[in-house]
C-alpha atoms as a PDB file:
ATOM      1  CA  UNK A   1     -31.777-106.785   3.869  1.00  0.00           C
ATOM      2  CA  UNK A   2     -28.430-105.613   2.395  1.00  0.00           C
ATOM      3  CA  UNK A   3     -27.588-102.437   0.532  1.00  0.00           C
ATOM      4  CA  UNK A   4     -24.655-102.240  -2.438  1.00  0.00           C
ATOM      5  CA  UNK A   5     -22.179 -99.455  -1.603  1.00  0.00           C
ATOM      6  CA  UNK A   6     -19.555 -99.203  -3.909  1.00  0.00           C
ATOM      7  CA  UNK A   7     -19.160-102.946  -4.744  1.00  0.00           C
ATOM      8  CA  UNK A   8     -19.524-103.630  -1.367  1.00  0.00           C
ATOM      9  CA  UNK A   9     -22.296-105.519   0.522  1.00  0.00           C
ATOM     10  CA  UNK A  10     -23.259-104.067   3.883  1.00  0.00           C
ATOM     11  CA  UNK A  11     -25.397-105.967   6.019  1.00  0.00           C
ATOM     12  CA  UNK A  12     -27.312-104.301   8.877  1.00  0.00           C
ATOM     13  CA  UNK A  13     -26.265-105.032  12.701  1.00  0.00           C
ATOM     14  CA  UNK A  14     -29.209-107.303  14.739  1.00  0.00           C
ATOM     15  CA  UNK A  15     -30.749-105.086  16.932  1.00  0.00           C
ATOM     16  CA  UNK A  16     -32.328-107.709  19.155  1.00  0.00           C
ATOM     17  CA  UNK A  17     -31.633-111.368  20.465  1.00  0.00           C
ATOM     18  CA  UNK A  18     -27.957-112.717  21.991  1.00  0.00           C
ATOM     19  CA  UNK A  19     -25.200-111.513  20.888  1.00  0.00           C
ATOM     20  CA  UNK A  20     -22.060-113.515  19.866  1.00  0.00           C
ATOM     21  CA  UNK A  21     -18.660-112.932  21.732  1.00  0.00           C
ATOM     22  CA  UNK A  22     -15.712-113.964  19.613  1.00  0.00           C
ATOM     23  CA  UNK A  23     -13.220-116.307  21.058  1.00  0.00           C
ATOM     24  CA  UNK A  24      -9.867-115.045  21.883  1.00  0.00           C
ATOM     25  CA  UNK A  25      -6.587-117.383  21.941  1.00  0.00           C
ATOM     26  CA  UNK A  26      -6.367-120.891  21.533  1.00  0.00           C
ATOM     27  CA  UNK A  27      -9.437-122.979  23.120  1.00  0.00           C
ATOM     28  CA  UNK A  28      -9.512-125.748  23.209  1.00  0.00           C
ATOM     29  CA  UNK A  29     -12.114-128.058  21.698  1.00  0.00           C
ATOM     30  CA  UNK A  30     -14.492-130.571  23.578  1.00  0.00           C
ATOM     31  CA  UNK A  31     -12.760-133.333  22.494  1.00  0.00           C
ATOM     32  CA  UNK A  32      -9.329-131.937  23.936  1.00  0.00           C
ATOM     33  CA  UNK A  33     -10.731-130.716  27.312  1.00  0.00           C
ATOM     34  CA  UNK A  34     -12.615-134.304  27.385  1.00  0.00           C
ATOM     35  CA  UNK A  35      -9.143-136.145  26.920  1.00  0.00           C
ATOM     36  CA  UNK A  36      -7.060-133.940  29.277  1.00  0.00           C
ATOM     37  CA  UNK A  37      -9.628-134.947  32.015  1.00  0.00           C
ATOM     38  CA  UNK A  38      -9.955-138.291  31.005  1.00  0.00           C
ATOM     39  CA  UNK A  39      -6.033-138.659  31.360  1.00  0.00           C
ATOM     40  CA  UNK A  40      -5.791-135.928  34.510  1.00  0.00           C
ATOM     41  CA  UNK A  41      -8.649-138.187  36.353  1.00  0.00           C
ATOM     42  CA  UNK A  42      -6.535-141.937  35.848  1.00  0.00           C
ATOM     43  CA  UNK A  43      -3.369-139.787  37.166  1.00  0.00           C
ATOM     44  CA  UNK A  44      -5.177-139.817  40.421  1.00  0.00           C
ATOM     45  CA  UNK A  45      -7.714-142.315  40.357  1.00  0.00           C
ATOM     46  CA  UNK A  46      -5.266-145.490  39.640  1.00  0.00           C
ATOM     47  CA  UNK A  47      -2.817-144.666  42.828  1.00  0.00           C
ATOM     48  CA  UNK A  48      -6.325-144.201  45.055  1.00  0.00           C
ATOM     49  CA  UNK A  49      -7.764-147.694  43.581  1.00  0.00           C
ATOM     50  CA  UNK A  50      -4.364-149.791  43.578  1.00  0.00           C
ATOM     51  CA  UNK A  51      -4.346-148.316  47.612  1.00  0.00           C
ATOM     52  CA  UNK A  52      -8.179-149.281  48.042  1.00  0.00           C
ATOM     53  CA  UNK A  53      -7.311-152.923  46.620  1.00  0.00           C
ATOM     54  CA  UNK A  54      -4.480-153.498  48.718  1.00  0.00           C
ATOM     55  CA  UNK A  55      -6.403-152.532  52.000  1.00  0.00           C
ATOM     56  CA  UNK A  56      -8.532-155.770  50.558  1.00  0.00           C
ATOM     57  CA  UNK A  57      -5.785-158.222  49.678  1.00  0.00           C
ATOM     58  CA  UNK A  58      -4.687-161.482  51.675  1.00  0.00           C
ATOM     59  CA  UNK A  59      -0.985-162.473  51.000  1.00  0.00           C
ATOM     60  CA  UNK A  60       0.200-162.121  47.690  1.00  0.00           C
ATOM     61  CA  UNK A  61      -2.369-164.884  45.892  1.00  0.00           C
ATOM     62  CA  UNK A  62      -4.284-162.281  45.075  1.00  0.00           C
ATOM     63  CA  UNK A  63      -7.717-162.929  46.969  1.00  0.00           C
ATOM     64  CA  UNK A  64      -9.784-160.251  48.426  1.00  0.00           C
ATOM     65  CA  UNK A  65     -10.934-159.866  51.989  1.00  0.00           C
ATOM     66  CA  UNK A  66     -12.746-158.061  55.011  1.00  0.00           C
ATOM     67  CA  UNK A  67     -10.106-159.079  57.256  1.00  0.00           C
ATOM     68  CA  UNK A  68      -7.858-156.427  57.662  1.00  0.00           C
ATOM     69  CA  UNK A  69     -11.044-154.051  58.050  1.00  0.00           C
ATOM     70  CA  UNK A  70     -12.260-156.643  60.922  1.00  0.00           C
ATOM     71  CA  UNK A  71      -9.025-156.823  62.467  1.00  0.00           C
ATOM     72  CA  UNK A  72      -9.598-152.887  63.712  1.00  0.00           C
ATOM     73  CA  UNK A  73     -12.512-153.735  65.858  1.00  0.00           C
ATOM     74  CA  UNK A  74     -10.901-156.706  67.566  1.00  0.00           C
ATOM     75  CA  UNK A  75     -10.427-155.899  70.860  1.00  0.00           C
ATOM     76  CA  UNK A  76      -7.285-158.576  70.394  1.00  0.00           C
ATOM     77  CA  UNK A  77      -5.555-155.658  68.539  1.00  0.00           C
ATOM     78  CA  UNK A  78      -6.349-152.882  70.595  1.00  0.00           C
ATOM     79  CA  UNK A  79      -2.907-152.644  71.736  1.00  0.00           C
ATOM     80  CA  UNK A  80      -1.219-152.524  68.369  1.00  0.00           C
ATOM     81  CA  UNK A  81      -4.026-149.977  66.788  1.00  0.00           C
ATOM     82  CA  UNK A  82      -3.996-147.766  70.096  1.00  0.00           C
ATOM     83  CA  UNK A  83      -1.757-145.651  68.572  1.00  0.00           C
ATOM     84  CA  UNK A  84      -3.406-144.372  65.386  1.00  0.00           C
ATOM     85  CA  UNK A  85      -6.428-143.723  67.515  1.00  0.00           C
ATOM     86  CA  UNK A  86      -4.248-142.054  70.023  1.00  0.00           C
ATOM     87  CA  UNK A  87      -2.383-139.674  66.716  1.00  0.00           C
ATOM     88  CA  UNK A  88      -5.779-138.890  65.356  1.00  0.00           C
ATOM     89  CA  UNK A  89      -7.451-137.878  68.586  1.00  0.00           C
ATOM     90  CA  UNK A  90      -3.982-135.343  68.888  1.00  0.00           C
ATOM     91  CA  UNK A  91      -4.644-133.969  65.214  1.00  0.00           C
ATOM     92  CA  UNK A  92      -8.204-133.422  65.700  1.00  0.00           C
ATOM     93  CA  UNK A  93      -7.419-131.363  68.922  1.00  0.00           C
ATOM     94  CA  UNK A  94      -4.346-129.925  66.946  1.00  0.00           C
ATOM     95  CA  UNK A  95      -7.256-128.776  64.095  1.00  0.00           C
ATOM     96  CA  UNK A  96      -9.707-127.473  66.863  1.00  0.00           C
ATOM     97  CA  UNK A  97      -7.307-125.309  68.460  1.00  0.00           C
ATOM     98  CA  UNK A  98      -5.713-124.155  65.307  1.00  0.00           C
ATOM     99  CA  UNK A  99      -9.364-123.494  63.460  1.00  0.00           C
ATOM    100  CA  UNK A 100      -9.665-121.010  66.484  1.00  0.00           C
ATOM    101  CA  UNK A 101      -6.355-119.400  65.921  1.00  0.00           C
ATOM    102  CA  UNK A 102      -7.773-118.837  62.305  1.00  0.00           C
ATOM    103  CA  UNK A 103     -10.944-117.460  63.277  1.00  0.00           C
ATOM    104  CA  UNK A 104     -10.145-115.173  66.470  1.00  0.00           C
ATOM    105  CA  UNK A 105      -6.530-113.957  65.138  1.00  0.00           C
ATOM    106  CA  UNK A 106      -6.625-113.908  61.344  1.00  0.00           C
ATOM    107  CA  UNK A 107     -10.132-113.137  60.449  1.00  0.00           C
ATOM    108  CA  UNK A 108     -10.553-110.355  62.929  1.00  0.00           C
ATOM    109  CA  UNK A 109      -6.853-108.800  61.536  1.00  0.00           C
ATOM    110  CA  UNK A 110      -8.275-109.007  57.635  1.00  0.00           C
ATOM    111  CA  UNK A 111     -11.681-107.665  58.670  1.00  0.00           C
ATOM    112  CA  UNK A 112     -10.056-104.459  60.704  1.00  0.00           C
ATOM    113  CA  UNK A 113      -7.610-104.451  57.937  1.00  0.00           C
ATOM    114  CA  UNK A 114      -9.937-104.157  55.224  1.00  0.00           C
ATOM    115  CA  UNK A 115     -12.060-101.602  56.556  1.00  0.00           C
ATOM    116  CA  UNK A 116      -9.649 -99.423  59.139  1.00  0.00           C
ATOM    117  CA  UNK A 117      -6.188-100.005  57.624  1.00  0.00           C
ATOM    118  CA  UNK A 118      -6.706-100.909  53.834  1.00  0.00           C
ATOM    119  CA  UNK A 119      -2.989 -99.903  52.804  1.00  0.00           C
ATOM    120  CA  UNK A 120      -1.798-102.524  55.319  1.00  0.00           C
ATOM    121  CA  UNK A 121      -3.777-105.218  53.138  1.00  0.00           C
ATOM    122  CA  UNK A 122      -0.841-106.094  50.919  1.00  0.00           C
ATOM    123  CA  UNK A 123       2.003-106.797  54.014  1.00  0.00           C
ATOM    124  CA  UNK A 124      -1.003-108.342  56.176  1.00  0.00           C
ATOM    125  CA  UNK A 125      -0.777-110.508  52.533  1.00  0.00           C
ATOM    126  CA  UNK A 126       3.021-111.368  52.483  1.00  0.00           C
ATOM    127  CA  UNK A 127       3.319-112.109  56.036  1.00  0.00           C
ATOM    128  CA  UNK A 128       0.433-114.644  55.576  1.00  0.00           C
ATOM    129  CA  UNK A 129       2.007-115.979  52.513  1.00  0.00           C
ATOM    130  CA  UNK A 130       5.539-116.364  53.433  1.00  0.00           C
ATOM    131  CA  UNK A 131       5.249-119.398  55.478  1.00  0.00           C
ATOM    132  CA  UNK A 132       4.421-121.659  51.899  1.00  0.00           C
ATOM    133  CA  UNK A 133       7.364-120.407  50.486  1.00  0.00           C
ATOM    134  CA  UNK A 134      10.182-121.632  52.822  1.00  0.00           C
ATOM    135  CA  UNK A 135      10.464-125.584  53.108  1.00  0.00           C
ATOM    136  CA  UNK A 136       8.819-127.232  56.476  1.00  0.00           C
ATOM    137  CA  UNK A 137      12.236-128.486  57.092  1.00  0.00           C
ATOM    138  CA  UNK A 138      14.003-125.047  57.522  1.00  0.00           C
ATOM    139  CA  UNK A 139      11.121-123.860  59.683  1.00  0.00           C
ATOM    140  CA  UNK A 140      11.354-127.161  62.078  1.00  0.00           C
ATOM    141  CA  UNK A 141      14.521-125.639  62.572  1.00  0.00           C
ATOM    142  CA  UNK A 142      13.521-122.329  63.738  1.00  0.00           C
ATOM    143  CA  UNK A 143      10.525-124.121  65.650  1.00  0.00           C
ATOM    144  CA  UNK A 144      13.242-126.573  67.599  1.00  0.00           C
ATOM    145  CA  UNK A 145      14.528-123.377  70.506  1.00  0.00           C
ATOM    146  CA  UNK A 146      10.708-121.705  70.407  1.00  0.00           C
ATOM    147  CA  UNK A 147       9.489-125.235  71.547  1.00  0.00           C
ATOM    148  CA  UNK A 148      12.219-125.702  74.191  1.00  0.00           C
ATOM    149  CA  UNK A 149      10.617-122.924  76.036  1.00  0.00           C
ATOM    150  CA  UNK A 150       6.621-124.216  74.974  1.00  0.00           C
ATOM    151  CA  UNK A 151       7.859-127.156  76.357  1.00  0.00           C
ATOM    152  CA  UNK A 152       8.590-125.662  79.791  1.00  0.00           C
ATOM    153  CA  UNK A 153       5.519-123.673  79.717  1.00  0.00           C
ATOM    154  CA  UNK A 154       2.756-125.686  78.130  1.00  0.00           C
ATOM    155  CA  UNK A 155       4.504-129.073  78.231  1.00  0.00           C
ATOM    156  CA  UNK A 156       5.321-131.128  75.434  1.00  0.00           C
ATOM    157  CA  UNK A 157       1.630-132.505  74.331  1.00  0.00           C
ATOM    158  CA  UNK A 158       1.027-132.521  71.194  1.00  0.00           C
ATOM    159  CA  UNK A 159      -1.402-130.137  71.247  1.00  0.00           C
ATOM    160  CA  UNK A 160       1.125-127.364  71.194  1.00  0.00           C
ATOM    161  CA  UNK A 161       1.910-128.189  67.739  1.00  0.00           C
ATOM    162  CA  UNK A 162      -1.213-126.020  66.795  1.00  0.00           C
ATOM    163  CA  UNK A 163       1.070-122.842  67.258  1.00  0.00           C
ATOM    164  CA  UNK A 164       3.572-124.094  64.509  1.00  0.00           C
ATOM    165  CA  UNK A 165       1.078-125.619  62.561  1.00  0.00           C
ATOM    166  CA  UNK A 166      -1.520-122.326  62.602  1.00  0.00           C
ATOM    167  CA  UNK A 167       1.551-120.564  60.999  1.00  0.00           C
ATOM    168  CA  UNK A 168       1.907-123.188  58.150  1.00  0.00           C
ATOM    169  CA  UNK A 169      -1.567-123.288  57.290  1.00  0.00           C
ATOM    170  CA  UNK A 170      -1.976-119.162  57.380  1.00  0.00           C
ATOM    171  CA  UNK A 171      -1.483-119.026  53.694  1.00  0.00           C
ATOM    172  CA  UNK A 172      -4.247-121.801  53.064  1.00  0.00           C
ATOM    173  CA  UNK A 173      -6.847-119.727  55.240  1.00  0.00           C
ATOM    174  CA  UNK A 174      -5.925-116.669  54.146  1.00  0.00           C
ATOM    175  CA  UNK A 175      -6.963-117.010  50.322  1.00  0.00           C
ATOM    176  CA  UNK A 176     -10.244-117.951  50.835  1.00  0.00           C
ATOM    177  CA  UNK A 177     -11.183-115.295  53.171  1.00  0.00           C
ATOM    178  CA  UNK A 178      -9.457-112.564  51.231  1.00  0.00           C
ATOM    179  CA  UNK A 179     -11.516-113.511  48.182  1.00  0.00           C
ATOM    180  CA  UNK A 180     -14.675-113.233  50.029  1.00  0.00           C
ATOM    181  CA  UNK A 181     -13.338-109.594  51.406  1.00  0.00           C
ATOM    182  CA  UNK A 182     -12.952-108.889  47.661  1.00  0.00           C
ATOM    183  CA  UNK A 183     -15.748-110.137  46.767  1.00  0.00           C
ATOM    184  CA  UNK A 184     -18.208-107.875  48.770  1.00  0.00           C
ATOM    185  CA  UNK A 185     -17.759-104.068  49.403  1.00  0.00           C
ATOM    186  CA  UNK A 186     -17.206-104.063  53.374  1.00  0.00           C
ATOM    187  CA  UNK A 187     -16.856-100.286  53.909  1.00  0.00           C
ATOM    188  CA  UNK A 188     -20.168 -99.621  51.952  1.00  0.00           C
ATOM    189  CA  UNK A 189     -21.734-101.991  53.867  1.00  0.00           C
ATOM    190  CA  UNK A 190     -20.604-101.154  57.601  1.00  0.00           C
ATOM    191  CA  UNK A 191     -21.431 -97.564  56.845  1.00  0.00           C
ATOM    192  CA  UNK A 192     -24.930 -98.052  55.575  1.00  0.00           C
ATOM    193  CA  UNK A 193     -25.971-100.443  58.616  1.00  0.00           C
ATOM    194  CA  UNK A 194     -23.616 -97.840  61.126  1.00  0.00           C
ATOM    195  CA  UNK A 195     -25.936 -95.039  59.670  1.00  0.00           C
ATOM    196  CA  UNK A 196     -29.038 -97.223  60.175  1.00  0.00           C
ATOM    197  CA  UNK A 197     -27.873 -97.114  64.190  1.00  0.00           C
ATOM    198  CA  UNK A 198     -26.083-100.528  64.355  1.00  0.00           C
ATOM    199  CA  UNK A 199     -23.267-101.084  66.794  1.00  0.00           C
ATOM    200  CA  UNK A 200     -20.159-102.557  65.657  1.00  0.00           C
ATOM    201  CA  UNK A 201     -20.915-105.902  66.882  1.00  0.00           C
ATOM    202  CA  UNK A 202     -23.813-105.807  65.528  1.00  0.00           C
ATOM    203  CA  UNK A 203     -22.333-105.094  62.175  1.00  0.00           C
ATOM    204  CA  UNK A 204     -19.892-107.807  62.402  1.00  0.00           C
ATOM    205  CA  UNK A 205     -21.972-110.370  63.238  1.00  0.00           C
ATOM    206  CA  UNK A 206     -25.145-109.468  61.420  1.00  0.00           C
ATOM    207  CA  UNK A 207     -23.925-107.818  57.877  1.00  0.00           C
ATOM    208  CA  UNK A 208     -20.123-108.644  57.850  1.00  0.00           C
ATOM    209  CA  UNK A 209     -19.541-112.582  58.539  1.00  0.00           C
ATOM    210  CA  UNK A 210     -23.021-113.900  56.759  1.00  0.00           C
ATOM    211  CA  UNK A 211     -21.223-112.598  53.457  1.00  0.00           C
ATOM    212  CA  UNK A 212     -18.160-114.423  54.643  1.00  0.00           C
ATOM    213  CA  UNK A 213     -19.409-117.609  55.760  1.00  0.00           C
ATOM    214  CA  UNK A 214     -18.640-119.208  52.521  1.00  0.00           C
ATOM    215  CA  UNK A 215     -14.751-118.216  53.066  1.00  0.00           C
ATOM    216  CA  UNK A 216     -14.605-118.710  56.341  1.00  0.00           C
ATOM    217  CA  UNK A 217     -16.057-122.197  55.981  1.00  0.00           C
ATOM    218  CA  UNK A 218     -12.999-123.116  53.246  1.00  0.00           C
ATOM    219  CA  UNK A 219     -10.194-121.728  55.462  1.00  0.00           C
ATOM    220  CA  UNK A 220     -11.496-124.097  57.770  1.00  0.00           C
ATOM    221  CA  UNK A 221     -11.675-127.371  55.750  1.00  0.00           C
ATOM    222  CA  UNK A 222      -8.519-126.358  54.331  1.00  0.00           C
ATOM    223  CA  UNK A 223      -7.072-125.937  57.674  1.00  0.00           C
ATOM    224  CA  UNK A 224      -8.284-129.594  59.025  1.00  0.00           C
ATOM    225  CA  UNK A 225      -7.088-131.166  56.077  1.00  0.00           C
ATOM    226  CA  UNK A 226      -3.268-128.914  56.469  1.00  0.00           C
ATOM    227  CA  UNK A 227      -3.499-130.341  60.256  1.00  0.00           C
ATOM    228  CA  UNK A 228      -4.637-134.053  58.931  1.00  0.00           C
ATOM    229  CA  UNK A 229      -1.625-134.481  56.302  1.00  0.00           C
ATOM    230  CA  UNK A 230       1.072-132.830  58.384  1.00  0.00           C
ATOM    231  CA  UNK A 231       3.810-134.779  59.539  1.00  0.00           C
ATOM    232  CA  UNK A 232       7.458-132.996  59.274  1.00  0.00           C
ATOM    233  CA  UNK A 233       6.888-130.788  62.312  1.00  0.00           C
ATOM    234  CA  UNK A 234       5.556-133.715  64.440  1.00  0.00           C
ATOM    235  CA  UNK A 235       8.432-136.144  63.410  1.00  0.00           C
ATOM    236  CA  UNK A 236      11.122-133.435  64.230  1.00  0.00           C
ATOM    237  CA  UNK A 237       9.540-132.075  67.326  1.00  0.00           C
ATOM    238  CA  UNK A 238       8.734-135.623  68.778  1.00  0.00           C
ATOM    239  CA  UNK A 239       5.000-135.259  68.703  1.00  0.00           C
ATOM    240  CA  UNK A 240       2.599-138.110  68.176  1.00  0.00           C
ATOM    241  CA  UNK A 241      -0.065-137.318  65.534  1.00  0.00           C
ATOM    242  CA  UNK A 242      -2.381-139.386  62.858  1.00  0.00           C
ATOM    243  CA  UNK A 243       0.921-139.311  60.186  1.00  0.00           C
ATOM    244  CA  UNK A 244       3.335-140.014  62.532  1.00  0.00           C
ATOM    245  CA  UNK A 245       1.144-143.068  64.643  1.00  0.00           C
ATOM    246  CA  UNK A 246       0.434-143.902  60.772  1.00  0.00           C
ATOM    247  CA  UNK A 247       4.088-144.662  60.196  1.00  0.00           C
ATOM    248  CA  UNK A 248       4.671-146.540  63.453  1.00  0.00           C
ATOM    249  CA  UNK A 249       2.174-148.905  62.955  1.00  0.00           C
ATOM    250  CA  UNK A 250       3.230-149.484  59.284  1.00  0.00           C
ATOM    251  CA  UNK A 251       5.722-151.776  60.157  1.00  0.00           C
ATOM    252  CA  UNK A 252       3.883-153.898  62.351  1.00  0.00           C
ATOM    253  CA  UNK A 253       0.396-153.748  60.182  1.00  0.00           C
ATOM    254  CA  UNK A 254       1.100-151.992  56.687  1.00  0.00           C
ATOM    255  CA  UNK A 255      -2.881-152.519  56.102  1.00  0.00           C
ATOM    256  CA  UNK A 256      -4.479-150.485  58.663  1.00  0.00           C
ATOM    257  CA  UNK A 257      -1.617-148.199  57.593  1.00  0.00           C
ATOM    258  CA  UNK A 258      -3.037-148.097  53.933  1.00  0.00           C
ATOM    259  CA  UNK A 259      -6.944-148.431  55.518  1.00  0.00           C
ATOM    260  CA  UNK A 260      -6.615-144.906  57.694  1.00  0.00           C
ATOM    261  CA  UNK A 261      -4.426-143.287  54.902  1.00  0.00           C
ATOM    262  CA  UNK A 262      -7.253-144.088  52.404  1.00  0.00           C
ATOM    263  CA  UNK A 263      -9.642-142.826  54.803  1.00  0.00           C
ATOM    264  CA  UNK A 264      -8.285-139.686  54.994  1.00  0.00           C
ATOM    265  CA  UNK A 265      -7.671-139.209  51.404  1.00  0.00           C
ATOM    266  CA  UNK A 266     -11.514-139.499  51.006  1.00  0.00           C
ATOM    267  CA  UNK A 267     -12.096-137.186  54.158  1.00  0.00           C
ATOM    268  CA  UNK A 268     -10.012-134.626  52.590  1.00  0.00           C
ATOM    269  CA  UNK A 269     -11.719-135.323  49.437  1.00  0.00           C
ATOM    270  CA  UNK A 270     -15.044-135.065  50.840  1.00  0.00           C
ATOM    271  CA  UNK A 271     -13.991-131.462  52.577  1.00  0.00           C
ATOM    272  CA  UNK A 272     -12.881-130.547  49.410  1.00  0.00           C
ATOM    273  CA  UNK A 273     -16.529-131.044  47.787  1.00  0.00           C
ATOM    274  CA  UNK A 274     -18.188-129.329  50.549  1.00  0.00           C
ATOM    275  CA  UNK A 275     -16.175-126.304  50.100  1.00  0.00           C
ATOM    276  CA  UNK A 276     -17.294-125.874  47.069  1.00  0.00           C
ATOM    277  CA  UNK A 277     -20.703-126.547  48.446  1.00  0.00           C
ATOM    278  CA  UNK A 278     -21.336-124.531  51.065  1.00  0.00           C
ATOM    279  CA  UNK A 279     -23.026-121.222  50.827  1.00  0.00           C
ATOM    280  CA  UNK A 280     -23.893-121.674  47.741  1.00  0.00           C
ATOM    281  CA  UNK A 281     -28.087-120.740  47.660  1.00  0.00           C
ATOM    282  CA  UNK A 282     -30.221-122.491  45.050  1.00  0.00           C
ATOM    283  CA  UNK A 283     -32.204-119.798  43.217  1.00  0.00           C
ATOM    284  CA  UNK A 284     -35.564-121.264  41.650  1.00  0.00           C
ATOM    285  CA  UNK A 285     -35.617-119.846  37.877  1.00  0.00           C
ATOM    286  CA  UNK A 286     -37.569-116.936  37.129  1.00  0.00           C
ATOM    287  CA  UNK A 287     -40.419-117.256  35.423  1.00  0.00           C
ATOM    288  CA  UNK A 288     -41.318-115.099  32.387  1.00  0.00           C
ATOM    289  CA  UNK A 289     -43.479-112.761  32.407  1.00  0.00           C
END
């Protein structure tokens, strides 16, 4: 129904059913977000399927083959492989160690920061995000007289790199955690199960880190992938890793080079998915009543 109000036509507001939200700005259409995906996906599907090919090509006539896969289970090669097995054994230690730096230093400071110390939150923030905004190469160069005394200490394994490295990937762990924090009220929380008669502890690891676990999980894919890809600090401090061994073999075997580099391109990839899976619960829908 509509009333006539001085010329004017004034149609009642729906009481019931959805209501409409108007769009603000310029969306785009389906057709545009479809094309900017389409075009965004070739970008970096066509570099990851002209490497896959190559790992597959013999000479340059063009054929296809197993061989070069093959060739990394022949114990004939062992000697010239050794290497990249040896770098990504180092990196994998290098991640273990510096996953534990991120859980027993840098959660513990942004969960006693958050609930203790919340004014400190924003310089606890800049510390952990300065490292990604000086280059790698000017921080090898403070790293070079710390790791002349690591060195003496610790010895020059390459495990030690997990010191330098926990400090570049700090801003990389420290975003998905903080979300979480933000996410969740942590001081209503710890008081209510404190005035239920739970310890501290108790708290932590019974109210506090299951409502984490989804952040804490990402900081630590993010990390093994930061360890995985790094190679500036181990080329200038002399450590063997998986991108360093991955260049040395390169110019005796530029396959197995591509093969492992592919390999962790879909490992990364594949971290990358289950970050987004993790923690996430699947609710079965409500039925009406």
């Amino acid at each position: 129904m509509s009333a006539a109000t001085g010329g004017r036509t004034v149609r009642p507001r729906r009481t019931g059913g959805a209501t409409r939200v108007g769009r603000f700005g310029a969306a785009p259409s389906r057709v545009t977000a479809a094309i900017v995906l389409v075009v965004i996906g070739l970008v970096f599907a066509v570099p990851l399927v002209a490497l896959a090919q190559f790992t597959f090509r013999q000479g340059t006539d063009g054929s296809l083959t197993l061989a070069h896969y093959t060739a990394l289970v022949d114990p004939v090669n062992a000697a010239t492989y050794q290497p990249v097995f040896d770098g990504l054994g180092a990196s994998l230690l290098i991640a273990l160690i510096t996953v534990a730096i991120v859980l027993l230093v840098l959660l513990p400071a942004q969960i006693i920061t958050a609930l203790r110390y919340p004014r400190l939150r924003r310089v606890l923030e800049f510390v952990c995000i300065v490292p990604i905004t000086v280059p790698v190469v000017v921080l090898v160069v403070g790293f070079i007289p710390v790791y002349q005394v690591v060195a003496q200490v610790f010895g020059s394994d390459a495990w030690t790199l997990s010191f330098a490295i926990g400090i570049i990937a700090l801003p990389f762990a420290f975003r998905p955690i903080a979300a979480a924090i933000t996410a969740m009220d942590m001081s209503v929380l710890s008081e209510a199960a404190r005035s239920l008669g739970a310890s501290w502890w108790t708290v932590t690891w019974r109210v506090l880190l299951p409502n984490l676990r989804r952040g804490i999980t990402a900081a630590c894919f993010l990390t093994i992938t930061v360890v995985l890809g790094e190679y500036t600090l181990a080329s200038f401090l002399s450590r063997t890793t998986f991108q360093t061994a991955l260049l040395l073999v390169q110019s005796t075997d530029p396959y197995v080079a591509a093969i492992f580099s592919l390999a962790a391109l879909v490992f990364g990839f594949v971290l990358l998915v289950l970050i987004g899976r993790v923690g996430s619960r699947r609710r079965a829908p409500k039925e009406s009543a």
